[in-house]
PDB file of N, CA and C in Angstrom:
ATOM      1  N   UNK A   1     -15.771 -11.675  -0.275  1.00  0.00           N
ATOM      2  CA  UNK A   1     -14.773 -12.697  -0.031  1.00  0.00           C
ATOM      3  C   UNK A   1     -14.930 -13.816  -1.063  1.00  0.00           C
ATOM      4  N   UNK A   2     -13.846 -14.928  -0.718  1.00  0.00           N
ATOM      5  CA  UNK A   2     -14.109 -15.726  -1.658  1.00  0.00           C
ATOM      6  C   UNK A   2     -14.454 -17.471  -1.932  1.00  0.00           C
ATOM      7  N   UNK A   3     -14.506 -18.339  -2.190  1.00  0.00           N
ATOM      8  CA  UNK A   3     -14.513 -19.169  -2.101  1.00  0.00           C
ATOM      9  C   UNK A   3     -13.719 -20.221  -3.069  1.00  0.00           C
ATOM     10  N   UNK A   4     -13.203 -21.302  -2.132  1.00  0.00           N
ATOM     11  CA  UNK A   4     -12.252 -21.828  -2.925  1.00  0.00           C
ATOM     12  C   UNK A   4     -13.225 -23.029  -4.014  1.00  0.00           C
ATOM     13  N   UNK A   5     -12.987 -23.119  -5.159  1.00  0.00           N
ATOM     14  CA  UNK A   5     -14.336 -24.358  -5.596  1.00  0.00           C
ATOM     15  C   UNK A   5     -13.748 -25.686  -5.972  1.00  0.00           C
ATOM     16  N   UNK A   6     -12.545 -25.112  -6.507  1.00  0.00           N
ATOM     17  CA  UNK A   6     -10.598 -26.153  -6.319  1.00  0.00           C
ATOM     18  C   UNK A   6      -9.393 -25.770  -6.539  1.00  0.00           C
ATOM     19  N   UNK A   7      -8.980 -26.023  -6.018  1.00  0.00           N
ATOM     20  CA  UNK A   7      -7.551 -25.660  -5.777  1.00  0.00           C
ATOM     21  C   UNK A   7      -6.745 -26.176  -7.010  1.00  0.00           C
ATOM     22  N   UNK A   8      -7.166 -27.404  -7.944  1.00  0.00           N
ATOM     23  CA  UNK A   8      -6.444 -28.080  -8.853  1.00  0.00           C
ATOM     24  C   UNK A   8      -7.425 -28.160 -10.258  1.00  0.00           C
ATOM     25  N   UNK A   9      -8.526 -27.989 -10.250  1.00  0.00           N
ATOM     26  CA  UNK A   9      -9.020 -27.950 -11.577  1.00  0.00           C
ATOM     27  C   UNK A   9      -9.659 -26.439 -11.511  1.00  0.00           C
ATOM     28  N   UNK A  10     -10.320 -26.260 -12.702  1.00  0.00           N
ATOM     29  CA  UNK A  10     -10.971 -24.547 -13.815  1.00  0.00           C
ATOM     30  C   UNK A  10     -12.180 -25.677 -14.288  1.00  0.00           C
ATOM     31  N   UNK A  11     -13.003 -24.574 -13.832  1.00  0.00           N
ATOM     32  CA  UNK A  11     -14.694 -24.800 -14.748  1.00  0.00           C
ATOM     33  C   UNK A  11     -14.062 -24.262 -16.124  1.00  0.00           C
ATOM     34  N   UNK A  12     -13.601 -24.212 -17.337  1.00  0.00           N
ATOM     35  CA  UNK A  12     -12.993 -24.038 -18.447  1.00  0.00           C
ATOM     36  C   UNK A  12     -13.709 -25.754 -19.203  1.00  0.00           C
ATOM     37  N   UNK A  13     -13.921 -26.486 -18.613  1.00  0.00           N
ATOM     38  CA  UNK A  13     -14.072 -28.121 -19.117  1.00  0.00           C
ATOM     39  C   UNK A  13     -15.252 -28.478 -17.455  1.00  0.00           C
ATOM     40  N   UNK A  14     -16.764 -28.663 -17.975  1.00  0.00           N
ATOM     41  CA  UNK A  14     -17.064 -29.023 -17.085  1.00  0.00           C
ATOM     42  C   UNK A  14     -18.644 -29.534 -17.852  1.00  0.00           C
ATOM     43  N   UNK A  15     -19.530 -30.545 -17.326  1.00  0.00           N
ATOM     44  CA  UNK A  15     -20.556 -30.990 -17.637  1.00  0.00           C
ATOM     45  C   UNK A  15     -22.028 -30.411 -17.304  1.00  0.00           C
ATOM     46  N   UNK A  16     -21.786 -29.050 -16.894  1.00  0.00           N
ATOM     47  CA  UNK A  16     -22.534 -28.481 -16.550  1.00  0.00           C
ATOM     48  C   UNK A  16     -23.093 -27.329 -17.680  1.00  0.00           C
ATOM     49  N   UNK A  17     -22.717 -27.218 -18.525  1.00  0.00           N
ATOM     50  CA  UNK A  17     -22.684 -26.192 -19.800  1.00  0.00           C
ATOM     51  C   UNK A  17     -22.367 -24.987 -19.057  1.00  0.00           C
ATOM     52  N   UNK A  18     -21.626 -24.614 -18.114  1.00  0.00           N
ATOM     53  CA  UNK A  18     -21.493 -23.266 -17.824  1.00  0.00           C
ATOM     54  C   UNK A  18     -19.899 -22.545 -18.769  1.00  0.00           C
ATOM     55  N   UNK A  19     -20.439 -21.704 -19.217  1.00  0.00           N
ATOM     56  CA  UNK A  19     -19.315 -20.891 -20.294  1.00  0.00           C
ATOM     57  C   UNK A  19     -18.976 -19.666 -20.024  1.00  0.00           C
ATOM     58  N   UNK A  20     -17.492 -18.969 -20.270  1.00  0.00           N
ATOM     59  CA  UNK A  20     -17.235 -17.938 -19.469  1.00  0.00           C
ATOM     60  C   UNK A  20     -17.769 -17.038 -19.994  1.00  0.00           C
ATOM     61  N   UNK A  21     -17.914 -15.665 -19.261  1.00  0.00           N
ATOM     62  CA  UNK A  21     -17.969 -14.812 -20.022  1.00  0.00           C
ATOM     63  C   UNK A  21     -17.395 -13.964 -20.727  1.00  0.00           C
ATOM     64  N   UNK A  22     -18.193 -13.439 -22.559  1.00  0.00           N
ATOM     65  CA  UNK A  22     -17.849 -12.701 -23.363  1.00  0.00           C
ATOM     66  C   UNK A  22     -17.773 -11.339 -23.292  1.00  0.00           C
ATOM     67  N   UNK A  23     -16.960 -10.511 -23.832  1.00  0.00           N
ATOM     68  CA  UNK A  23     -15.811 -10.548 -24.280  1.00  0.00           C
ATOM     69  C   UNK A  23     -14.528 -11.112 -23.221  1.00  0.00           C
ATOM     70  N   UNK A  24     -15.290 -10.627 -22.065  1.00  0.00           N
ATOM     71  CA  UNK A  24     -13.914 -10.578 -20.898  1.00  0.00           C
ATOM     72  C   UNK A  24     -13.838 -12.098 -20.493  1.00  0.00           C
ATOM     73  N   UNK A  25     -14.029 -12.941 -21.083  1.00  0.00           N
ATOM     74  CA  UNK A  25     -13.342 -14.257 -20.840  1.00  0.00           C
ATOM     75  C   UNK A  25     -11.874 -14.612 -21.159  1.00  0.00           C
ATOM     76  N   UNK A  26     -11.132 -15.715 -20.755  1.00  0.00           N
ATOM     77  CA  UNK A  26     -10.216 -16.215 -21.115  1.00  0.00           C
ATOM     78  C   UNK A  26      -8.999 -14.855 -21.518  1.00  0.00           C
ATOM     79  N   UNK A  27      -8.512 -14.035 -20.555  1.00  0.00           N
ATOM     80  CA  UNK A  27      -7.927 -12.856 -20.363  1.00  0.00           C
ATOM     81  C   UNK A  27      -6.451 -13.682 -20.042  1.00  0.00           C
ATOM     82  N   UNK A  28      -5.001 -13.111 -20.281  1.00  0.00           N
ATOM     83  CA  UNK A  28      -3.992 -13.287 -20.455  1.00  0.00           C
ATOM     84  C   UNK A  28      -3.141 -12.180 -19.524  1.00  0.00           C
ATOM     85  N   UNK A  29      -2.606 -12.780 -18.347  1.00  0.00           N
ATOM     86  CA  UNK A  29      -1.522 -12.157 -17.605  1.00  0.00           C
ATOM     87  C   UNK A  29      -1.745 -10.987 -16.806  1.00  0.00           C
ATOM     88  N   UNK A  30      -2.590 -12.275 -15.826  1.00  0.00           N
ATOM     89  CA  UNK A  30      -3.298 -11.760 -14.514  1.00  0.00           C
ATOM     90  C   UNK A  30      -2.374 -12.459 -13.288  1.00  0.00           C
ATOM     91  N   UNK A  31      -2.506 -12.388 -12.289  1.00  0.00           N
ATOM     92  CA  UNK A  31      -2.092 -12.869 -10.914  1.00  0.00           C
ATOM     93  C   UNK A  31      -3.712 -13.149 -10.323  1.00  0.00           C
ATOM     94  N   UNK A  32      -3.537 -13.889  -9.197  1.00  0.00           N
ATOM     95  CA  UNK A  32      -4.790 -14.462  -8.999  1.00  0.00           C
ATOM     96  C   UNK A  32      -5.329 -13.332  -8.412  1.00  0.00           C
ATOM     97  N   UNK A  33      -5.044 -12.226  -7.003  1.00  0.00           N
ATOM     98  CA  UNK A  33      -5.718 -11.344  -7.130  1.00  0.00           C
ATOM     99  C   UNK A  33      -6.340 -10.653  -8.466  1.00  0.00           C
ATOM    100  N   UNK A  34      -5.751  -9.953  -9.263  1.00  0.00           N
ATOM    101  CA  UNK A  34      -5.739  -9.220 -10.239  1.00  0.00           C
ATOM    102  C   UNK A  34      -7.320  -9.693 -11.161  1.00  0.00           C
ATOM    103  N   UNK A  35      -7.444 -11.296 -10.793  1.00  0.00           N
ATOM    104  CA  UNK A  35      -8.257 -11.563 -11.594  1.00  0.00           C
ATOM    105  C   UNK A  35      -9.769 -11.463 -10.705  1.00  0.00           C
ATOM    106  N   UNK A  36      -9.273 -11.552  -9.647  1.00  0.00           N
ATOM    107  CA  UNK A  36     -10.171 -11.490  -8.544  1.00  0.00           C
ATOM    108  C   UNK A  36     -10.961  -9.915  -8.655  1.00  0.00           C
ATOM    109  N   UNK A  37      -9.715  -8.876  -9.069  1.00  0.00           N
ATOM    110  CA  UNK A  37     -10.730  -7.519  -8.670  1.00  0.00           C
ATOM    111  C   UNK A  37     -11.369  -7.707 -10.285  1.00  0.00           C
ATOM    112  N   UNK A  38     -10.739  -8.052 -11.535  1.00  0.00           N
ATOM    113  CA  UNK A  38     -11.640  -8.158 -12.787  1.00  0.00           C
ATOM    114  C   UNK A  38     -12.865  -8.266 -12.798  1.00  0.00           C
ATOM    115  N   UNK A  39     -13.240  -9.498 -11.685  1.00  0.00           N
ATOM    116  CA  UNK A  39     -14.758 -10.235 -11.294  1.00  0.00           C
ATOM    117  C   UNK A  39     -15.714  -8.995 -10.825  1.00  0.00           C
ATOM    118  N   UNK A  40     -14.948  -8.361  -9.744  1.00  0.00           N
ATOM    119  CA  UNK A  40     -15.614  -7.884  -8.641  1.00  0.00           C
ATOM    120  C   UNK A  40     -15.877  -6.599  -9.782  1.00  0.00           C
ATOM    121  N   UNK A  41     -15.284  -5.735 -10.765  1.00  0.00           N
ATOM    122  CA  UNK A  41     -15.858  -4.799 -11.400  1.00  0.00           C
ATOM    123  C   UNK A  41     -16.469  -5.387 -12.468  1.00  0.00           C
ATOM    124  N   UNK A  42     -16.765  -6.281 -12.824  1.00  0.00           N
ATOM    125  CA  UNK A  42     -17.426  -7.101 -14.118  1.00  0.00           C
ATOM    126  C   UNK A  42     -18.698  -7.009 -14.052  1.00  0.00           C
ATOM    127  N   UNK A  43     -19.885  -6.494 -14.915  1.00  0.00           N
ATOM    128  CA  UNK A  43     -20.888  -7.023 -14.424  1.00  0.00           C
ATOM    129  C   UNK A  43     -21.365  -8.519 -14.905  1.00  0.00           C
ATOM    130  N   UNK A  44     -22.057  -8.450 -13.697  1.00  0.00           N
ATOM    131  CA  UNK A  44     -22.879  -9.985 -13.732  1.00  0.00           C
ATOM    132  C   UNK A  44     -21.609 -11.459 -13.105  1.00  0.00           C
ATOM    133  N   UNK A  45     -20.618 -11.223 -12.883  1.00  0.00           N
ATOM    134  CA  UNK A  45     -19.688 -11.602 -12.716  1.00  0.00           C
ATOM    135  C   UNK A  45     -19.660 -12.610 -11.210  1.00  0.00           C
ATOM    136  N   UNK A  46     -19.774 -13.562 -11.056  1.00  0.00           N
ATOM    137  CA  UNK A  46     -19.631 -14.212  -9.370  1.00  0.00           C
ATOM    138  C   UNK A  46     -18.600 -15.310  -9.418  1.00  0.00           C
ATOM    139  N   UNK A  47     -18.002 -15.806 -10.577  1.00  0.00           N
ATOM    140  CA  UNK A  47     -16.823 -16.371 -10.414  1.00  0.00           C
ATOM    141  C   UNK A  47     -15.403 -16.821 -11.251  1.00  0.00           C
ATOM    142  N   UNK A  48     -14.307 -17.525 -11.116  1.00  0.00           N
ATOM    143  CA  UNK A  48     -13.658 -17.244 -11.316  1.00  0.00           C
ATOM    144  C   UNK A  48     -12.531 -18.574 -11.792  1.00  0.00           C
ATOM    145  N   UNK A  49     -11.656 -18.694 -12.725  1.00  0.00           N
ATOM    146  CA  UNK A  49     -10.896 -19.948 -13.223  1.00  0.00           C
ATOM    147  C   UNK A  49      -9.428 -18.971 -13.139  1.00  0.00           C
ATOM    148  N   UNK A  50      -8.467 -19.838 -12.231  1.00  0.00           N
ATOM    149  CA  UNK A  50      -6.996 -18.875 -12.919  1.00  0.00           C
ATOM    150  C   UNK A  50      -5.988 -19.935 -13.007  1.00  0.00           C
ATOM    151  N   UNK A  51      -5.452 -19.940 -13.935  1.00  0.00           N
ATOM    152  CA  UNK A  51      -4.754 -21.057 -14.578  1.00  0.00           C
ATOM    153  C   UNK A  51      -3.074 -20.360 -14.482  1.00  0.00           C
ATOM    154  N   UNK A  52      -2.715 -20.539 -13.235  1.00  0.00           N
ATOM    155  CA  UNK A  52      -1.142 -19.986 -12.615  1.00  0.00           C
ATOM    156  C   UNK A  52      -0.447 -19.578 -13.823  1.00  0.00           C
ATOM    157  N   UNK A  53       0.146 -20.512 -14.613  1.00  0.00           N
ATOM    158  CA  UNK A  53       1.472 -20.603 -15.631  1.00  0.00           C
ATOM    159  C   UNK A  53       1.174 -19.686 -16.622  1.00  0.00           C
ATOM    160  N   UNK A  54      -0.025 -19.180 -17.075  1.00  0.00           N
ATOM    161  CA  UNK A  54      -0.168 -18.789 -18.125  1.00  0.00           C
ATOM    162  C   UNK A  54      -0.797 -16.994 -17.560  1.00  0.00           C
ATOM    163  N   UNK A  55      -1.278 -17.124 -16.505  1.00  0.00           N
ATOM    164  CA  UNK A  55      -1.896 -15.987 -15.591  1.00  0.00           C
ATOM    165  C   UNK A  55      -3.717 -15.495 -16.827  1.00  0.00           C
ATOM    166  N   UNK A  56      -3.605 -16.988 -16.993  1.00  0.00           N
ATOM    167  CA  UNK A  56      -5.213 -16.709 -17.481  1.00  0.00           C
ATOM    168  C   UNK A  56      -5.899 -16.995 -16.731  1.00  0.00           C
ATOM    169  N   UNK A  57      -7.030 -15.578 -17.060  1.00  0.00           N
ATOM    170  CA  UNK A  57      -8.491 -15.415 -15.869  1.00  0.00           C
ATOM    171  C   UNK A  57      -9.782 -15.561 -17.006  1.00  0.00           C
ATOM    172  N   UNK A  58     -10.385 -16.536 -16.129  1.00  0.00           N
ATOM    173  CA  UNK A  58     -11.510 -16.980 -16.919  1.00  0.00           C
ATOM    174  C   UNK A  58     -12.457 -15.869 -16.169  1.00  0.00           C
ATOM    175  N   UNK A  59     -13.740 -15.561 -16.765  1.00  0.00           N
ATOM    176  CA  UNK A  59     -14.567 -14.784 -15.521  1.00  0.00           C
ATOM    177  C   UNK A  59     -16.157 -15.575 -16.095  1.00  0.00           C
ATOM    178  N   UNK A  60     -17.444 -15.793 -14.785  1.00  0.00           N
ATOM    179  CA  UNK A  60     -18.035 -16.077 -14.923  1.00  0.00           C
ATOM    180  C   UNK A  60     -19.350 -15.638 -14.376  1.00  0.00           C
ATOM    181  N   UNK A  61     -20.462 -15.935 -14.877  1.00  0.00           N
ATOM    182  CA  UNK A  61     -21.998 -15.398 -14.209  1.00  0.00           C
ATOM    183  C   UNK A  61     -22.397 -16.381 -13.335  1.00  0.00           C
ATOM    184  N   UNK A  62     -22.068 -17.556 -13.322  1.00  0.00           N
ATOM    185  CA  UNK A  62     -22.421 -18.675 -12.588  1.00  0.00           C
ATOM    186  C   UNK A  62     -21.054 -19.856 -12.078  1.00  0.00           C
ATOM    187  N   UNK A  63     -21.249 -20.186 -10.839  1.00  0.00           N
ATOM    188  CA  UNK A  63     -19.851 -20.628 -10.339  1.00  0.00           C
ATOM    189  C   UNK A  63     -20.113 -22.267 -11.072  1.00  0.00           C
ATOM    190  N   UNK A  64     -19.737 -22.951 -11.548  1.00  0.00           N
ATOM    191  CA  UNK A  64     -19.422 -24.756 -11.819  1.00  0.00           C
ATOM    192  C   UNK A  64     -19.097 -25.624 -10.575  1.00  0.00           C
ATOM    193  N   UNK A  65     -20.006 -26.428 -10.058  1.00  0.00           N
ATOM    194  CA  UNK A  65     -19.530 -27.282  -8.922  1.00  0.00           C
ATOM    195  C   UNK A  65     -18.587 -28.366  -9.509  1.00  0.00           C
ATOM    196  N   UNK A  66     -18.217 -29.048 -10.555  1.00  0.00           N
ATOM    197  CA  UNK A  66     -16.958 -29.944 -10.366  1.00  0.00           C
ATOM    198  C   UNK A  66     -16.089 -29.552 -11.759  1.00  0.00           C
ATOM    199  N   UNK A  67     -15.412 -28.908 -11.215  1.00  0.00           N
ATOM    200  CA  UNK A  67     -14.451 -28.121 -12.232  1.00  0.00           C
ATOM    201  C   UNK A  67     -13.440 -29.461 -12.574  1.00  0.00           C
ATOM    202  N   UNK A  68     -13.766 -29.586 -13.699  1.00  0.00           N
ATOM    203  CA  UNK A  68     -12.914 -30.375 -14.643  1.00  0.00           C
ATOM    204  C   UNK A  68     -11.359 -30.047 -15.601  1.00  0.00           C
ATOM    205  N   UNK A  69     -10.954 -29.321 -15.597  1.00  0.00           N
ATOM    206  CA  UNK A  69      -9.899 -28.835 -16.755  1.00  0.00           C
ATOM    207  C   UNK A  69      -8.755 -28.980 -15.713  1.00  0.00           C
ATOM    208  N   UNK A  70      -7.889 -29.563 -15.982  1.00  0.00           N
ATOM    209  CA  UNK A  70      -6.357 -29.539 -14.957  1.00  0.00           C
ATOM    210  C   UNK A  70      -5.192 -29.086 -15.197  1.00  0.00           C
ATOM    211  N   UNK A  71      -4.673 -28.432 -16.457  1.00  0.00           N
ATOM    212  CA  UNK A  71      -3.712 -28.087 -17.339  1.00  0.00           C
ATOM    213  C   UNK A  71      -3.101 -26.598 -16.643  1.00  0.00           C
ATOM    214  N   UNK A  72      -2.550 -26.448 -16.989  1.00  0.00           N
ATOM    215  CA  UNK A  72      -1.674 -24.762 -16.371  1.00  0.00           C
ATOM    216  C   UNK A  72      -1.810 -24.132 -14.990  1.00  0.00           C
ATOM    217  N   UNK A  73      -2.000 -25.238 -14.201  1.00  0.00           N
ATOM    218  CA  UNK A  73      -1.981 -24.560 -13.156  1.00  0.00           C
ATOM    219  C   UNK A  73      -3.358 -23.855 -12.266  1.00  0.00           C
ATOM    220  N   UNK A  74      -4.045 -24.651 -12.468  1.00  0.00           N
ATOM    221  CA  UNK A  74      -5.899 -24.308 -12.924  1.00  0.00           C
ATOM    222  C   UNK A  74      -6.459 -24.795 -11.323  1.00  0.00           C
ATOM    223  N   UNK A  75      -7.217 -23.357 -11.248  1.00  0.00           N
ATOM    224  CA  UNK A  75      -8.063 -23.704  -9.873  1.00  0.00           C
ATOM    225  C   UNK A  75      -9.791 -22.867 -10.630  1.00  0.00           C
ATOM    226  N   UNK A  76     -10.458 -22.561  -9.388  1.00  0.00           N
ATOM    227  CA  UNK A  76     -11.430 -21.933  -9.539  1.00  0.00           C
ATOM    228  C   UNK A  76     -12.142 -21.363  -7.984  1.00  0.00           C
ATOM    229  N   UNK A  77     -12.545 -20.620  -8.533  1.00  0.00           N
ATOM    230  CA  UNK A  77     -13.156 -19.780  -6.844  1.00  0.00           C
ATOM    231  C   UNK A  77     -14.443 -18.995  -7.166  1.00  0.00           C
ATOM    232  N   UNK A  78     -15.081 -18.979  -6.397  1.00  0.00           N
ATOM    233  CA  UNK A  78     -16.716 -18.206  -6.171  1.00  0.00           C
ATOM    234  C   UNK A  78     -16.655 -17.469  -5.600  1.00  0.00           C
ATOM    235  N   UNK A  79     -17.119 -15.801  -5.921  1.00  0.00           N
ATOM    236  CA  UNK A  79     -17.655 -14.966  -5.080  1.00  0.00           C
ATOM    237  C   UNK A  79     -18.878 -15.114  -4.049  1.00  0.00           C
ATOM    238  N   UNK A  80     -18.128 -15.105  -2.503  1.00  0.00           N
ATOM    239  CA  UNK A  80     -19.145 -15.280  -1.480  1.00  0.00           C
ATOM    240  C   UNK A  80     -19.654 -13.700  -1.075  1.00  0.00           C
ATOM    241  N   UNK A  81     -20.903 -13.355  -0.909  1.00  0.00           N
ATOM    242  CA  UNK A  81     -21.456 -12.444  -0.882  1.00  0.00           C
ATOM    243  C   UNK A  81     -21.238 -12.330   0.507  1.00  0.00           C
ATOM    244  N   UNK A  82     -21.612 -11.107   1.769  1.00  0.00           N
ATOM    245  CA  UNK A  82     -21.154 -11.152   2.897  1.00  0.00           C
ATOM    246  C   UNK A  82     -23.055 -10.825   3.501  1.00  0.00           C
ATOM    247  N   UNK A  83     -23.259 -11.255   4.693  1.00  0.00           N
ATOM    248  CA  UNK A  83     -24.327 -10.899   5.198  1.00  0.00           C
ATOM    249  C   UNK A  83     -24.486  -9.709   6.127  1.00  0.00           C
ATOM    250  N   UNK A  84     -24.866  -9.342   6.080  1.00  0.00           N
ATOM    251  CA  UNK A  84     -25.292  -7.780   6.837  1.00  0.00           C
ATOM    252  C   UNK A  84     -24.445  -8.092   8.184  1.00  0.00           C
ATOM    253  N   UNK A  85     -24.903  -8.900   9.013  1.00  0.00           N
ATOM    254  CA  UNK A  85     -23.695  -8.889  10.146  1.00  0.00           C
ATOM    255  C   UNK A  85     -22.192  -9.181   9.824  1.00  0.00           C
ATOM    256  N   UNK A  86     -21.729  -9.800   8.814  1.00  0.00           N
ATOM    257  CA  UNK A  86     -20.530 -10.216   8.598  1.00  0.00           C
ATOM    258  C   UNK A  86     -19.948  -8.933   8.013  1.00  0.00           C
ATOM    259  N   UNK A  87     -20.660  -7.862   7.376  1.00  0.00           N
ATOM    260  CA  UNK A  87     -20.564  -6.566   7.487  1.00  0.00           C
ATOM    261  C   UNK A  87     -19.712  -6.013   8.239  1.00  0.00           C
ATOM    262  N   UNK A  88     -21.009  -6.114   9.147  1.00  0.00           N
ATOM    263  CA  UNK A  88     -21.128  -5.689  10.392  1.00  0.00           C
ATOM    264  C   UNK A  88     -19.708  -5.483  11.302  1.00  0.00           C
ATOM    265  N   UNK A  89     -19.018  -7.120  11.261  1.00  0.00           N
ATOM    266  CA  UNK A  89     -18.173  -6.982  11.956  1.00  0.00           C
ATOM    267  C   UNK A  89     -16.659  -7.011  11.627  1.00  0.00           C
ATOM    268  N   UNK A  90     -16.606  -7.170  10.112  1.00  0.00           N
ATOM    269  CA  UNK A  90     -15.527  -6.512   9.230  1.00  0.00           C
ATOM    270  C   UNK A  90     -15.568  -4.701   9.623  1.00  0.00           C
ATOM    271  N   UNK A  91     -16.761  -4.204   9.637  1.00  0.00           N
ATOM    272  CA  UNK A  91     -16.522  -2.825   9.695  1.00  0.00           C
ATOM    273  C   UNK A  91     -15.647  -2.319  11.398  1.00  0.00           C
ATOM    274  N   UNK A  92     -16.674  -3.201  12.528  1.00  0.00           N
ATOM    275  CA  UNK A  92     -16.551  -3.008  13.497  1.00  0.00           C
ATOM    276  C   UNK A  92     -14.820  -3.522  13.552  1.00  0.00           C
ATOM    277  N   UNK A  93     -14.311  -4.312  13.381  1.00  0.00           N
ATOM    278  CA  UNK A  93     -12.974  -4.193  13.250  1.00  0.00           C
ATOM    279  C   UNK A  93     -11.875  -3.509  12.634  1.00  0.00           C
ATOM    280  N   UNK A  94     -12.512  -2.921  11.828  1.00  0.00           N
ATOM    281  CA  UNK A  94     -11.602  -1.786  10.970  1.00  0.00           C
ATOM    282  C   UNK A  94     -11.757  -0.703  12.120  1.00  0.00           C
ATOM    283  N   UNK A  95     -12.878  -0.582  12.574  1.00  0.00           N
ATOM    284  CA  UNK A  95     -12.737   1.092  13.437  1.00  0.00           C
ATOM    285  C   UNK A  95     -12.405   0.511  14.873  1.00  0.00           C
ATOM    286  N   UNK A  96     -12.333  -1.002  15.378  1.00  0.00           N
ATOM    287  CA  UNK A  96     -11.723  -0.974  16.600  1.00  0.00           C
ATOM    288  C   UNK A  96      -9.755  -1.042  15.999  1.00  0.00           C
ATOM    289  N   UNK A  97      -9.922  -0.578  15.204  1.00  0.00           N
ATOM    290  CA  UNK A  97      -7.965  -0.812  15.194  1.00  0.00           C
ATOM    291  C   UNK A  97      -7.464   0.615  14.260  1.00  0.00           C
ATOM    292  N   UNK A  98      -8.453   1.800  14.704  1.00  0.00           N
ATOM    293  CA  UNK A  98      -8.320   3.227  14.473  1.00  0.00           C
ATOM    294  C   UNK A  98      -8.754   3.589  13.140  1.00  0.00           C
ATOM    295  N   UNK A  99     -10.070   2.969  12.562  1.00  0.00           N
ATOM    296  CA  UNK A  99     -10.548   3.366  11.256  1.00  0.00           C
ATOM    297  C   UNK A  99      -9.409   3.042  10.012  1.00  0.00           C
ATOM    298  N   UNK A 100     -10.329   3.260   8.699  1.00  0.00           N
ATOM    299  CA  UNK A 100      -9.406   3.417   7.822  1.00  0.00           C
ATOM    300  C   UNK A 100      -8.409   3.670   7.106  1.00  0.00           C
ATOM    301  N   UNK A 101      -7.718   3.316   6.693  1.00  0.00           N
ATOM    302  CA  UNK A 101      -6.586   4.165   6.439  1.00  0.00           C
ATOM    303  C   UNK A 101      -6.901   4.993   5.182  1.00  0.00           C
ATOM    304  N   UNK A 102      -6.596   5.948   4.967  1.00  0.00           N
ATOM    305  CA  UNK A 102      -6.872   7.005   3.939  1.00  0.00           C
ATOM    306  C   UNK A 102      -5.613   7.288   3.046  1.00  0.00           C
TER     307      UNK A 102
END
């Protein structure tokens, strides 16, 4: 799942030296899912800048706590890891509403 880190600025500009990652940084004409599954097959990958207007996806190894950059439409989000029970009961709800769909 995910986490929102802002809704109005991108770690793209931030005082933290965190920089996206190479090659697959700063990618062109994504939708915010789209950039979301990029992360999730990326390695090393836990978060994320998407700048609406332009459908650029930043991708990152480390999330930025005060995302600075405000231009195009610019948020940022963190991959939240899930805990064994939260698992747990994502699964248990998929099979109380007749398993997966295939």
């Amino acid at each position: 799942s995910w986490q929102t880190t802002s809704s109005t600025a991108s770690c793209a500009v931030n005082h933290e030296g965190i920089m996206p990652l190479q090659p697959l940084g700063h990618q062109i004409g994504y939708t915010l899912e789209s950039c979301k599954e990029q992360c999730v097959e990326a390695t090393g990958c836990v978060a994320i800048d998407f700048h609406a207007h332009a459908g650029r996806c930043n991708l990152y190894d480390k999330a930025c706590k005060q995302p600075m950059a405000t231009w195009k439409g610019a948020s940022s989000y963190e991959m939240v890891k899930m805990n064994q029970a939260e698992v747990n009961a994502v699964m248990d709800n998929v099979f109380a509403k007749g398993g997966p769909v295939l």
